[in-house]
PDB file of N, CA and C in Angstrom:
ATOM      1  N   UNK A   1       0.816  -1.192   0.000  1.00  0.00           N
ATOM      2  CA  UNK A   1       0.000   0.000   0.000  1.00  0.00           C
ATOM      3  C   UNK A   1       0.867   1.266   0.000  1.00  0.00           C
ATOM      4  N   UNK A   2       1.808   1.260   0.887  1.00  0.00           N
ATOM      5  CA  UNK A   2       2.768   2.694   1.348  1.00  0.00           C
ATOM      6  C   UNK A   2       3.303   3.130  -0.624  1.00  0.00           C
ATOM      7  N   UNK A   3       3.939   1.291  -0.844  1.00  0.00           N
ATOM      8  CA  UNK A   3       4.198   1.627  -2.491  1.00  0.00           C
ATOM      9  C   UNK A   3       3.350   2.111  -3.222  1.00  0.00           C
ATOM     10  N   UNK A   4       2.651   2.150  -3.539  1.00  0.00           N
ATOM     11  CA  UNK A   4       1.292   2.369  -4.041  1.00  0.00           C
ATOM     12  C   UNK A   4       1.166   3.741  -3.849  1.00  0.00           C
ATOM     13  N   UNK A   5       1.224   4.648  -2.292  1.00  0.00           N
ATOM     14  CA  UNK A   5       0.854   6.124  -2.708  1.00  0.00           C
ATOM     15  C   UNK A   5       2.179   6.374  -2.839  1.00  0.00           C
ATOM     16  N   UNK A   6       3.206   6.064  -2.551  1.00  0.00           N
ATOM     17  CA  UNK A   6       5.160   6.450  -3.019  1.00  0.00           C
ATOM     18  C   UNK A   6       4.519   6.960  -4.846  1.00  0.00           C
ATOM     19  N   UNK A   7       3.997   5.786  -5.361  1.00  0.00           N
ATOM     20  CA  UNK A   7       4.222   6.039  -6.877  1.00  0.00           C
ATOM     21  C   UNK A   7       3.464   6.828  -7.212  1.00  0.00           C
ATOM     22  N   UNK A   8       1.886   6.912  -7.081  1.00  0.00           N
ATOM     23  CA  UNK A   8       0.462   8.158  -7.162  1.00  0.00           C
ATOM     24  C   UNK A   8       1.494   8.926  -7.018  1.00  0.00           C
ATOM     25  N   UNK A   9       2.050   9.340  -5.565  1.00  0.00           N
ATOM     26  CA  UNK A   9       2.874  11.631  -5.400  1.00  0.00           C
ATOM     27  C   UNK A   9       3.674  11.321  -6.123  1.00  0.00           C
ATOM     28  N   UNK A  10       4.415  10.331  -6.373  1.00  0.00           N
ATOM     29  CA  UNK A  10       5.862  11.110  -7.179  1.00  0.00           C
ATOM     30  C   UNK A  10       5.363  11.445  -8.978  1.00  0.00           C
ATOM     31  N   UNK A  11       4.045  10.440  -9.126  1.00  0.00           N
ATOM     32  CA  UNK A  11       3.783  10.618 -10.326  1.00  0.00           C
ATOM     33  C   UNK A  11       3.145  11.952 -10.541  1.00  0.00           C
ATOM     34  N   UNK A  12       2.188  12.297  -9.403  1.00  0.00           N
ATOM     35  CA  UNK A  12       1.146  13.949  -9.579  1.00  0.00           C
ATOM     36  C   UNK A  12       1.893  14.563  -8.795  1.00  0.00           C
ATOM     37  N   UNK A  13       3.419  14.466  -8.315  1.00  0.00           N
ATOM     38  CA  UNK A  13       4.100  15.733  -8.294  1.00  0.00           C
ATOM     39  C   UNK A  13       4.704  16.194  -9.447  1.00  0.00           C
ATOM     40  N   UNK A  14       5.263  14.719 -10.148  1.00  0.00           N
ATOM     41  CA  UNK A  14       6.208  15.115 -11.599  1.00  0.00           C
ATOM     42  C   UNK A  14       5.212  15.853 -12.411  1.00  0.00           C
ATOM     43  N   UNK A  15       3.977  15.501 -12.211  1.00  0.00           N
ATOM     44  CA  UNK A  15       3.018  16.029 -13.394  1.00  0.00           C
ATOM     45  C   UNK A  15       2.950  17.336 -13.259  1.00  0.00           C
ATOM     46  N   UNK A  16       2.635  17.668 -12.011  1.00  0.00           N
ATOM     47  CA  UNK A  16       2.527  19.006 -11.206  1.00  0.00           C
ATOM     48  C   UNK A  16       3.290  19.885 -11.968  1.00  0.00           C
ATOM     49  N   UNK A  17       4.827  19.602 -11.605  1.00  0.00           N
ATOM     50  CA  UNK A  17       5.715  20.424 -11.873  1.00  0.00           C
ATOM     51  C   UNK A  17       6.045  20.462 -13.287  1.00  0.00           C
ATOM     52  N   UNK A  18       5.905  18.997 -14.462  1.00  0.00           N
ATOM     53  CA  UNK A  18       6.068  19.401 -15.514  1.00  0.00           C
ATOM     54  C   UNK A  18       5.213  20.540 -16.289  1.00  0.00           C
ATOM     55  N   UNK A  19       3.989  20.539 -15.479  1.00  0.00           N
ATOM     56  CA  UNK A  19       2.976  21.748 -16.149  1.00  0.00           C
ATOM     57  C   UNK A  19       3.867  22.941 -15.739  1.00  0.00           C
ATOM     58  N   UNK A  20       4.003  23.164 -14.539  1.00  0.00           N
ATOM     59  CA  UNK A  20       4.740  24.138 -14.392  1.00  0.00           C
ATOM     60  C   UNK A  20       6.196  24.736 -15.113  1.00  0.00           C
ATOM     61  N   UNK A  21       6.930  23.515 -15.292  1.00  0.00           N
ATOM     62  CA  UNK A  21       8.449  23.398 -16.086  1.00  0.00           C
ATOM     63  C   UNK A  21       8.057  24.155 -17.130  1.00  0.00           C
ATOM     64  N   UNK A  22       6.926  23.845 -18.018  1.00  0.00           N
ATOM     65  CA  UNK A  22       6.948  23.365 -19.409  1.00  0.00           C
ATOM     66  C   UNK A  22       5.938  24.950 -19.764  1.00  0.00           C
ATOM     67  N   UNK A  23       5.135  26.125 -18.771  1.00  0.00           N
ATOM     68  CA  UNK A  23       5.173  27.228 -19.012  1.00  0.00           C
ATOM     69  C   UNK A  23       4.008  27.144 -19.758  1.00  0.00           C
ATOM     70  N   UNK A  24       3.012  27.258 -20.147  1.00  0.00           N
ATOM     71  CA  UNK A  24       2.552  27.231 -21.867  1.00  0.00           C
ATOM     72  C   UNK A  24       1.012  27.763 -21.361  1.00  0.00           C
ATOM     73  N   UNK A  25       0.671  28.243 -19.882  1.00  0.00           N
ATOM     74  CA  UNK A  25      -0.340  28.981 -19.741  1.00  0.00           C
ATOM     75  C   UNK A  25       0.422  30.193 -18.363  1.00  0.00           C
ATOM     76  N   UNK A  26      -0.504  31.354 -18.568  1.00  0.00           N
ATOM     77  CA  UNK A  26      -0.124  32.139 -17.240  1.00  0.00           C
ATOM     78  C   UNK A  26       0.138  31.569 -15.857  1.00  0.00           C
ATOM     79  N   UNK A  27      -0.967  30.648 -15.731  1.00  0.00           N
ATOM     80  CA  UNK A  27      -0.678  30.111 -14.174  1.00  0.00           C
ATOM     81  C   UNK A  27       0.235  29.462 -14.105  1.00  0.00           C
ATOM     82  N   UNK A  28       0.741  28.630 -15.007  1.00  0.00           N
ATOM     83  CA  UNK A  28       1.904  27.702 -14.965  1.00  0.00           C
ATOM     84  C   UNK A  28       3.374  28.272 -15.024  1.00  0.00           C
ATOM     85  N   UNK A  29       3.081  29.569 -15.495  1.00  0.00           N
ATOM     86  CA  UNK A  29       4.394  30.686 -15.091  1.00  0.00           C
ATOM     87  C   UNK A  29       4.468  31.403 -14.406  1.00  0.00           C
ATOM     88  N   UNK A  30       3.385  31.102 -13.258  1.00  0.00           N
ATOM     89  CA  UNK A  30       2.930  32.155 -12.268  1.00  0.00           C
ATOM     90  C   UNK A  30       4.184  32.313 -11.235  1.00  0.00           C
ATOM     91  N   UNK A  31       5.265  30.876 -11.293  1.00  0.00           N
ATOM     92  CA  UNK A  31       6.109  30.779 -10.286  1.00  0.00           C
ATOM     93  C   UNK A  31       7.131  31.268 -10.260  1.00  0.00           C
ATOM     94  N   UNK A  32       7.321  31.546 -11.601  1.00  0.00           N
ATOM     95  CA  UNK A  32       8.814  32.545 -11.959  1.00  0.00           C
ATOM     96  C   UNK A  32       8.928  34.344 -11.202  1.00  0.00           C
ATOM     97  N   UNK A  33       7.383  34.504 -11.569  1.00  0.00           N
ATOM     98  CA  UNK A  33       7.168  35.673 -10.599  1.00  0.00           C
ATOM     99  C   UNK A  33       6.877  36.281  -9.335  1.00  0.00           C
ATOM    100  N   UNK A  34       6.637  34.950  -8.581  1.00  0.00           N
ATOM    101  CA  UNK A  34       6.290  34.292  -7.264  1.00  0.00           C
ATOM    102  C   UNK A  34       7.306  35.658  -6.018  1.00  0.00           C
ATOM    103  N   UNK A  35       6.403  35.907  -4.976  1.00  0.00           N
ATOM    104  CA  UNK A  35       7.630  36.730  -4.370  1.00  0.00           C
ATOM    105  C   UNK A  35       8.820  35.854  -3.470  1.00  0.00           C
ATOM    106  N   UNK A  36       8.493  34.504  -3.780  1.00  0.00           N
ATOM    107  CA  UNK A  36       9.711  33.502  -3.248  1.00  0.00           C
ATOM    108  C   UNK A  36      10.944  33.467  -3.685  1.00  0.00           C
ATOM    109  N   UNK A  37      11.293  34.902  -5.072  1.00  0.00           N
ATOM    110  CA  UNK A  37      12.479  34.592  -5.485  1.00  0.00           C
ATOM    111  C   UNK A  37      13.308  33.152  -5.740  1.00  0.00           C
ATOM    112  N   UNK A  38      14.415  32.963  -5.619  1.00  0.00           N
ATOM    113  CA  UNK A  38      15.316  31.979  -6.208  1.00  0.00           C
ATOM    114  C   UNK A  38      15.062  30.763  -5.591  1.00  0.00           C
ATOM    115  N   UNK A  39      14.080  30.864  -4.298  1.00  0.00           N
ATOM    116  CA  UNK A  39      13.602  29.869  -3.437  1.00  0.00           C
ATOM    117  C   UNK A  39      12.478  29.225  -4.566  1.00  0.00           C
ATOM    118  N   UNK A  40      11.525  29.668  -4.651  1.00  0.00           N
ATOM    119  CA  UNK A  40      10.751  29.180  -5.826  1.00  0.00           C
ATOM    120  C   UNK A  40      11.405  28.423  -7.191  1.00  0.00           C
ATOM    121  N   UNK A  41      11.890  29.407  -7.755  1.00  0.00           N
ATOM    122  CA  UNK A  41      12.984  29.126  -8.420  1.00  0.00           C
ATOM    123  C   UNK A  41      13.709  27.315  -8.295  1.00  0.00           C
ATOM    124  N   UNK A  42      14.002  27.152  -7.305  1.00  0.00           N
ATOM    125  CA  UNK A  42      14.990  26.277  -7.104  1.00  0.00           C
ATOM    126  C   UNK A  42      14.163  25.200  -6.556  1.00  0.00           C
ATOM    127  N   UNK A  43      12.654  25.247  -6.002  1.00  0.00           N
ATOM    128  CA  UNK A  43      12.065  24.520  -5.978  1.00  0.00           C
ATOM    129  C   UNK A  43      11.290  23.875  -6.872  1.00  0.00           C
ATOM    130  N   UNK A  44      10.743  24.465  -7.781  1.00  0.00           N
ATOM    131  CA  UNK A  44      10.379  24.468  -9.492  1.00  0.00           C
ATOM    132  C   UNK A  44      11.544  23.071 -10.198  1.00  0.00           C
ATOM    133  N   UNK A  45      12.322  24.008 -10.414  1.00  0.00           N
ATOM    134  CA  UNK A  45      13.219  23.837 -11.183  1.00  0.00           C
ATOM    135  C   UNK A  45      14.334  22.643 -11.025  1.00  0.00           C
ATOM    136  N   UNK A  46      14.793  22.327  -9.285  1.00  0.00           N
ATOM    137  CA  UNK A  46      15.609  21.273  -8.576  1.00  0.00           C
ATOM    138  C   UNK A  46      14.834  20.209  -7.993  1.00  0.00           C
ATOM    139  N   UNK A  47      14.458  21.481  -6.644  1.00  0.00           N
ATOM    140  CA  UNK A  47      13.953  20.075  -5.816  1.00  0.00           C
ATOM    141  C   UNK A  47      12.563  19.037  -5.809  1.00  0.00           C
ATOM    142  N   UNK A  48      12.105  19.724  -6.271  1.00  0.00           N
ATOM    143  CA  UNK A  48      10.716  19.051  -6.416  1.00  0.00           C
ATOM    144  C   UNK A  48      10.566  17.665  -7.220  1.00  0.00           C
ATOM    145  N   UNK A  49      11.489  18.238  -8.827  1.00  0.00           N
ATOM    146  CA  UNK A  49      11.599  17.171  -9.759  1.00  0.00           C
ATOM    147  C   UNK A  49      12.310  15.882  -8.391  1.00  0.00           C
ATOM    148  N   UNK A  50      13.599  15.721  -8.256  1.00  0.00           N
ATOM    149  CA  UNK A  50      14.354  15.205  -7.721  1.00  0.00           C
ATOM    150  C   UNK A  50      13.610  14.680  -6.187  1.00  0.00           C
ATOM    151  N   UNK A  51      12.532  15.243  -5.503  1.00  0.00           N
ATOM    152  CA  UNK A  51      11.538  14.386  -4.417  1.00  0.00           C
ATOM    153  C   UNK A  51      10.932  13.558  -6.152  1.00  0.00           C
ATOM    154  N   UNK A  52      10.543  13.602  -6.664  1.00  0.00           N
ATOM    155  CA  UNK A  52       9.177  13.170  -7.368  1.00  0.00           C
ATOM    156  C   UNK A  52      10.230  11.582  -7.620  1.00  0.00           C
ATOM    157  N   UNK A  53      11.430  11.705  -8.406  1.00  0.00           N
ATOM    158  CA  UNK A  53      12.290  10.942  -8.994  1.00  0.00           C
ATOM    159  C   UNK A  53      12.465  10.147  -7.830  1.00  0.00           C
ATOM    160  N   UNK A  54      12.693   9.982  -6.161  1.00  0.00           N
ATOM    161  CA  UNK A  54      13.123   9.375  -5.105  1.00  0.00           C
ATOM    162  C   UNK A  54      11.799   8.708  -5.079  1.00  0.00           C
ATOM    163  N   UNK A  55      10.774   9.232  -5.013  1.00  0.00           N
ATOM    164  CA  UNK A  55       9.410   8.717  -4.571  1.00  0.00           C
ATOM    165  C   UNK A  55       9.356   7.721  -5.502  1.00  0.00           C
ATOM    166  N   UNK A  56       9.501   7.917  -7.137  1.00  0.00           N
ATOM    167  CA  UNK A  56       9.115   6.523  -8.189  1.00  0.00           C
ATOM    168  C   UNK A  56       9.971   5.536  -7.635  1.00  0.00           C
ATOM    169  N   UNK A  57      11.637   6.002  -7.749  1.00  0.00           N
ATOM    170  CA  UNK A  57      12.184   4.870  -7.451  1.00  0.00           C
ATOM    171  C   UNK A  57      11.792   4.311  -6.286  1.00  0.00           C
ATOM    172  N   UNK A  58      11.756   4.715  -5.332  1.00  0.00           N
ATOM    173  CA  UNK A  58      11.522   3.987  -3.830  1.00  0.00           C
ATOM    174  C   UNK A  58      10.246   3.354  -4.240  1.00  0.00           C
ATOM    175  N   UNK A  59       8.569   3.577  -4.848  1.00  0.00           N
ATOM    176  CA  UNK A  59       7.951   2.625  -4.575  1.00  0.00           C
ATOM    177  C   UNK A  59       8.370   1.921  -6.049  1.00  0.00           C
ATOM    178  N   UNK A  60       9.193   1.763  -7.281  1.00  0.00           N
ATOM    179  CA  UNK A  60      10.070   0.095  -7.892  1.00  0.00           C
ATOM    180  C   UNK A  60      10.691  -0.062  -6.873  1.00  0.00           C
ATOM    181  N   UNK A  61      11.219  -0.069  -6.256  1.00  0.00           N
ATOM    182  CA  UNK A  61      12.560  -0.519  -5.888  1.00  0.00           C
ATOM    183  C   UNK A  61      11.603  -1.382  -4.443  1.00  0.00           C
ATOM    184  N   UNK A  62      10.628  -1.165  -3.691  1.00  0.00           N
ATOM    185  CA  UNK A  62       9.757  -1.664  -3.388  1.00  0.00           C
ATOM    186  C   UNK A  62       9.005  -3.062  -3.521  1.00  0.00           C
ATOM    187  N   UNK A  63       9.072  -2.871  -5.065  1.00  0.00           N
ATOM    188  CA  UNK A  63       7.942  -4.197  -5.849  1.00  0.00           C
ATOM    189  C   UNK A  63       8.990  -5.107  -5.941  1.00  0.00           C
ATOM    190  N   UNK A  64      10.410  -4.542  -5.955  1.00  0.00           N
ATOM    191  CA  UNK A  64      11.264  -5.491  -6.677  1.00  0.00           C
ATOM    192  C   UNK A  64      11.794  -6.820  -5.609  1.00  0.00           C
ATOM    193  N   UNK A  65      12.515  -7.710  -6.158  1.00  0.00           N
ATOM    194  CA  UNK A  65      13.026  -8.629  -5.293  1.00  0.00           C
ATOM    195  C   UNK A  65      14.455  -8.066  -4.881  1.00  0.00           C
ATOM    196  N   UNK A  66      15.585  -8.258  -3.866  1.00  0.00           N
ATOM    197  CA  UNK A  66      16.279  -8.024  -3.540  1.00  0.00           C
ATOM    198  C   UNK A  66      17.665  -8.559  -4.174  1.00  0.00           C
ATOM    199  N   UNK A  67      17.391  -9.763  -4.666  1.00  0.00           N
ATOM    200  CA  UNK A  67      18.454 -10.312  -5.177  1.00  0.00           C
ATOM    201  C   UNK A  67      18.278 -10.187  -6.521  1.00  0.00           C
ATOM    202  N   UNK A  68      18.185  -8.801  -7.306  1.00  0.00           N
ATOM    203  CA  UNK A  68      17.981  -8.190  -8.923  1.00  0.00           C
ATOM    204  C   UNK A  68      18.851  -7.161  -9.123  1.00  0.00           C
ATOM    205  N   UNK A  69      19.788  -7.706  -9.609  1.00  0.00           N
ATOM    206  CA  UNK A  69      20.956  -6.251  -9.960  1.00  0.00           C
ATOM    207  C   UNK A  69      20.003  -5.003 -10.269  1.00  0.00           C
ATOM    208  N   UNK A  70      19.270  -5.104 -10.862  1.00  0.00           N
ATOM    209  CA  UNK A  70      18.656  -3.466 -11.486  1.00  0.00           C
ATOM    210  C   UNK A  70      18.102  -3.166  -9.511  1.00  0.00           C
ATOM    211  N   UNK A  71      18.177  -3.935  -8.583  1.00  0.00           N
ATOM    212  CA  UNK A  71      17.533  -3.493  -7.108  1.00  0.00           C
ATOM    213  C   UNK A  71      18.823  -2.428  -6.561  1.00  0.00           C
ATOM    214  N   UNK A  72      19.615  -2.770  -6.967  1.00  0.00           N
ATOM    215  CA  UNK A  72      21.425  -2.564  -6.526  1.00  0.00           C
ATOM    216  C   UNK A  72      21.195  -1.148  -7.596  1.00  0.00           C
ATOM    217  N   UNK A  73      20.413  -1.048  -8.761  1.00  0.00           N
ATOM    218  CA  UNK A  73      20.924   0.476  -9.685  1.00  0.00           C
ATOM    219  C   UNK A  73      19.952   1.157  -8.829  1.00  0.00           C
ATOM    220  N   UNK A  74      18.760   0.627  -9.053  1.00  0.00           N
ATOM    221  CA  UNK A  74      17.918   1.792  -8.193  1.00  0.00           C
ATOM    222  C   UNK A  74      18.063   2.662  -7.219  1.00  0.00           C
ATOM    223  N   UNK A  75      18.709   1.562  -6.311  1.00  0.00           N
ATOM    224  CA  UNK A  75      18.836   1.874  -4.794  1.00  0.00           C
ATOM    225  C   UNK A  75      19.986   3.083  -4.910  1.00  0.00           C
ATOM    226  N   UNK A  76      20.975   2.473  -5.856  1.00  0.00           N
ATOM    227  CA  UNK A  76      22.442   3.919  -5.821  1.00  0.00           C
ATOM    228  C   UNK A  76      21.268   5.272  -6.756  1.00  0.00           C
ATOM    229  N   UNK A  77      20.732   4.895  -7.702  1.00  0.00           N
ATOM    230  CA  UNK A  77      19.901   6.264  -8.023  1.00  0.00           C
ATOM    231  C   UNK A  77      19.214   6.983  -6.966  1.00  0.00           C
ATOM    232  N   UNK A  78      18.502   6.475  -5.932  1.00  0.00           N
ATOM    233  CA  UNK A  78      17.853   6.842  -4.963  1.00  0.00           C
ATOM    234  C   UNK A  78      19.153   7.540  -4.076  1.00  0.00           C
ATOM    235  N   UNK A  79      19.835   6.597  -3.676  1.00  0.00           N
ATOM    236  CA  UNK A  79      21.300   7.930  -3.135  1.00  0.00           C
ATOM    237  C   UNK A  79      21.410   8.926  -3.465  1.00  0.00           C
ATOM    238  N   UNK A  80      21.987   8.782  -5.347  1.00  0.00           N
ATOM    239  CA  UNK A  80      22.539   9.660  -5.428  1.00  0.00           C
ATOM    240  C   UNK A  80      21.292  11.378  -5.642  1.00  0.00           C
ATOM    241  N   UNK A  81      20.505  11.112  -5.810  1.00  0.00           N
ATOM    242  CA  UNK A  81      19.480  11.725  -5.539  1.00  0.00           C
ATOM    243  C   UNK A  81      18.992  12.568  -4.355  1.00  0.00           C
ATOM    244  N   UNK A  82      19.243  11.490  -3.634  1.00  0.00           N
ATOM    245  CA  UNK A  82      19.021  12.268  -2.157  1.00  0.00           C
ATOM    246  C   UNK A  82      20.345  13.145  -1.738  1.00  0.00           C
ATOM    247  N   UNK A  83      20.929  12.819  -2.336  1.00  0.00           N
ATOM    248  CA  UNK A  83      22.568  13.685  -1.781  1.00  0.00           C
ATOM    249  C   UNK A  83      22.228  15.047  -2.539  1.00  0.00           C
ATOM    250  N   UNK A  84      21.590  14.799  -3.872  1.00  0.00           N
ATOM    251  CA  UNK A  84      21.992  16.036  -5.068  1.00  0.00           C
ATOM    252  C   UNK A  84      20.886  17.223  -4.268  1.00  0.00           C
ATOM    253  N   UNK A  85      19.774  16.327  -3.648  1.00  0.00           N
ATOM    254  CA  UNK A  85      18.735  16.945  -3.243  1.00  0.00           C
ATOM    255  C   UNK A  85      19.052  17.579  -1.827  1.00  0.00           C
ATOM    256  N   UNK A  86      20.261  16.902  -1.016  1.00  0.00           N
ATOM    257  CA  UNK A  86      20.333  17.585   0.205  1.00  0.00           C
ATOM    258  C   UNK A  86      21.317  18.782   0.125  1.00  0.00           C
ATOM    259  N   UNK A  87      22.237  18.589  -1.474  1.00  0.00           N
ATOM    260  CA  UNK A  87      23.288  19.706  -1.630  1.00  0.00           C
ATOM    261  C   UNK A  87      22.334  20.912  -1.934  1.00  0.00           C
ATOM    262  N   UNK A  88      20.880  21.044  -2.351  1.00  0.00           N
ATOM    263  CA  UNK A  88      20.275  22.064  -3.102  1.00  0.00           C
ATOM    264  C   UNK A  88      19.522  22.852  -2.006  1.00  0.00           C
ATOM    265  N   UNK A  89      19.135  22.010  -1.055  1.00  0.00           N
ATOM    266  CA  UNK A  89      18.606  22.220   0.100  1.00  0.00           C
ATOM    267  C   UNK A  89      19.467  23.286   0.829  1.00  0.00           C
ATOM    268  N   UNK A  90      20.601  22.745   1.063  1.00  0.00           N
ATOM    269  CA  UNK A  90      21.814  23.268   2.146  1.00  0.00           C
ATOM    270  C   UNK A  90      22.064  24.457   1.813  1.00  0.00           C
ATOM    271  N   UNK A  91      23.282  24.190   0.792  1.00  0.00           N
ATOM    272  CA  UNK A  91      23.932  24.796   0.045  1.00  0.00           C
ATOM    273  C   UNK A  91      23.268  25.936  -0.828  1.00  0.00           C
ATOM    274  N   UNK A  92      23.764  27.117  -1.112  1.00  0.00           N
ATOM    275  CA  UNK A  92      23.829  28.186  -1.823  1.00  0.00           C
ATOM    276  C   UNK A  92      23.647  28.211  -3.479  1.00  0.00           C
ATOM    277  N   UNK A  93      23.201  26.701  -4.033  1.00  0.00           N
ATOM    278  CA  UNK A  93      24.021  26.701  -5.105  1.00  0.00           C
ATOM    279  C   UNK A  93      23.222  26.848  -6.485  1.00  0.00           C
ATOM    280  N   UNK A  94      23.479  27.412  -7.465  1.00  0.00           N
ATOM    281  CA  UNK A  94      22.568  28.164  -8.630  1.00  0.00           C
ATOM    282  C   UNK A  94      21.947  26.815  -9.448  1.00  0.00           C
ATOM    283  N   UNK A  95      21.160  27.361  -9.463  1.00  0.00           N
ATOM    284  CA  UNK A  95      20.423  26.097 -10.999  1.00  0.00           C
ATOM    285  C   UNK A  95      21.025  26.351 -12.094  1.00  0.00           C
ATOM    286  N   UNK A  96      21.334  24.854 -12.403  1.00  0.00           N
ATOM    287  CA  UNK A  96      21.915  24.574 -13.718  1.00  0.00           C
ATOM    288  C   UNK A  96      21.348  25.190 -14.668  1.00  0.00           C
ATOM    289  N   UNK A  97      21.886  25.771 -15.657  1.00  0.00           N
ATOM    290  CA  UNK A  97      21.442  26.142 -16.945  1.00  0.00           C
ATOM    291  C   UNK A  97      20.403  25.157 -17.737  1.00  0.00           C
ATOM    292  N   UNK A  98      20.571  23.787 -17.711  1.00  0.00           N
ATOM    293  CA  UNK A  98      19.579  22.996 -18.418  1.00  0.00           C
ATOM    294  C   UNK A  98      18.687  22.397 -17.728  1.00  0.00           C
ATOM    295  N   UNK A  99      18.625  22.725 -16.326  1.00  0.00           N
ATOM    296  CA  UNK A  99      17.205  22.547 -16.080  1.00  0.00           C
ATOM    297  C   UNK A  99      16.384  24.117 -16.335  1.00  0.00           C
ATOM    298  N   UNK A 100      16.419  25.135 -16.145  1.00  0.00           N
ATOM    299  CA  UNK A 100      16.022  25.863 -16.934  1.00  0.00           C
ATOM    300  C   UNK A 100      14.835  26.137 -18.641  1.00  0.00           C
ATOM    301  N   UNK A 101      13.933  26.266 -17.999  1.00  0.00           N
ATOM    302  CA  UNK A 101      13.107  26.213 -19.878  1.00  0.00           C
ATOM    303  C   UNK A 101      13.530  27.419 -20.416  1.00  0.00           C
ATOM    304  N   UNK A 102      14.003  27.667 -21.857  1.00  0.00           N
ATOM    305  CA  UNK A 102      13.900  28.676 -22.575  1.00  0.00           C
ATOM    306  C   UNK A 102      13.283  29.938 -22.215  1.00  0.00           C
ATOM    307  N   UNK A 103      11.634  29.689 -21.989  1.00  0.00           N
ATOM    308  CA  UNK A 103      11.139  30.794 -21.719  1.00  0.00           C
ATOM    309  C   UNK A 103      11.553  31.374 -20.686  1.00  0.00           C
ATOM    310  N   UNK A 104      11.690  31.195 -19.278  1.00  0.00           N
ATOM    311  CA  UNK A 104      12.096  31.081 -18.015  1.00  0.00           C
ATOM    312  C   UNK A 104      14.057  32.317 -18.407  1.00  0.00           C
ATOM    313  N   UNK A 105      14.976  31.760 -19.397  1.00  0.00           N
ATOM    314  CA  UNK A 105      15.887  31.965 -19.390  1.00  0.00           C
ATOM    315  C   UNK A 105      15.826  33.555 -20.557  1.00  0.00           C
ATOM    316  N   UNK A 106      14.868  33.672 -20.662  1.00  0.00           N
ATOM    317  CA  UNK A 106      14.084  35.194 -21.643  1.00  0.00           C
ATOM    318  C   UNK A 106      13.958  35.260 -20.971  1.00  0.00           C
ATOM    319  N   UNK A 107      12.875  34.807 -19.975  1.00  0.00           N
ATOM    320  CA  UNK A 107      12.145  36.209 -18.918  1.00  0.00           C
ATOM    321  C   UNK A 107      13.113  36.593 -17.745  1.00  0.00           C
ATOM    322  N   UNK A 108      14.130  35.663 -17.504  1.00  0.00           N
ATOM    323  CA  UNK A 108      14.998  36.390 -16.578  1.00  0.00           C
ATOM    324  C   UNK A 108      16.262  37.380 -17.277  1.00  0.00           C
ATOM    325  N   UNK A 109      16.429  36.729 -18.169  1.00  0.00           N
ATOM    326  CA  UNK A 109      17.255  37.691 -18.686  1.00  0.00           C
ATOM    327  C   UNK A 109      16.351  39.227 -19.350  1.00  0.00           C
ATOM    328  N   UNK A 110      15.402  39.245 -19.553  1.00  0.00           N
ATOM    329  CA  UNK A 110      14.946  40.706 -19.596  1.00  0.00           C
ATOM    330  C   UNK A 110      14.623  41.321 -18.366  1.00  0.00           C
ATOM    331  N   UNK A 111      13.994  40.436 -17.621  1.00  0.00           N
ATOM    332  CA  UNK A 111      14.207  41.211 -15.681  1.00  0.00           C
ATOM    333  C   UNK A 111      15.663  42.036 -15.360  1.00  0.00           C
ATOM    334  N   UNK A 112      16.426  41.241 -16.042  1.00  0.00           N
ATOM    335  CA  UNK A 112      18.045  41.559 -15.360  1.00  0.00           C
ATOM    336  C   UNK A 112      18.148  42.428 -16.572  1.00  0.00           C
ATOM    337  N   UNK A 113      18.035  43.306 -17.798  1.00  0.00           N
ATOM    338  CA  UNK A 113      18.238  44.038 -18.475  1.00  0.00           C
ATOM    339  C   UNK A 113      17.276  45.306 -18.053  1.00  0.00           C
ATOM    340  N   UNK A 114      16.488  45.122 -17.198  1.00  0.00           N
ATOM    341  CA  UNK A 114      15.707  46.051 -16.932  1.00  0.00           C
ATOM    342  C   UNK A 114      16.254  47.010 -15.481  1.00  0.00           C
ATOM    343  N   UNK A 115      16.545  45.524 -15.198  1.00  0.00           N
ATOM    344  CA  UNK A 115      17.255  46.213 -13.541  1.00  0.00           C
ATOM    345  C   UNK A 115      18.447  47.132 -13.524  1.00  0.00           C
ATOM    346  N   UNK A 116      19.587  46.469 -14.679  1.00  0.00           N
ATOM    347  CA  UNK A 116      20.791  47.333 -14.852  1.00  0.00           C
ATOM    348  C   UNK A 116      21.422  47.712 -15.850  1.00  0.00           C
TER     349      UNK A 116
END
């Protein structure tokens, strides 16, 4: 059962956020303008995807048997995941350029042409 809602959130969070990623109505770009700044930003854009990605794997990795090499890939994806996710958390550190959508990388760059 626990597997079961693991896979439902990670699936209607990914969905969540790909509407959001992917921009293509006002509300779904509502977050770029959000007064959460780079916090929004980085939740959009990092952490959210990366919970959604821990949640699928954890409920496969769940269904699976223990003695299945692909149990052994999962499980290091689920690590390394949670590490990338606790460095974004912590740490200071900028979003990658390619998680970034196009539009997102216009509209900030005309914010920042406006400012200086």
């Amino acid at each position: 059962m626990i597997y079961a809602l693991m896979l439902v959130g990670g699936l209607a969070l990914a969905a969540w956020n790909t509407w959001q990623h992917l921009g293509r109505s006002p509300a779904a770009r509502a977050w770029a303008r959000s007064i959460k700044g780079s916090w929004g930003v980085r939740s959009v854009l990092v952490v959210r995807p990366l919970i959604a990605v821990v949640l699928v794997l954890g409920a496969v990795t769940g269904w699976m048997s223990t003695d299945n090499g692909l149990y052994i890939a999962l499980g290091l994806g689920i690590g390394v995941s949670l590490i990338v996710l606790l460095a974004f958390l912590v740490l200071p550190l900028p979003v990658p350029r390619f998680a970034q959508p196009s539009w997102f990388q216009q509209t900030a760059g005309a914010r920042a042409a406006t400012r200086g």
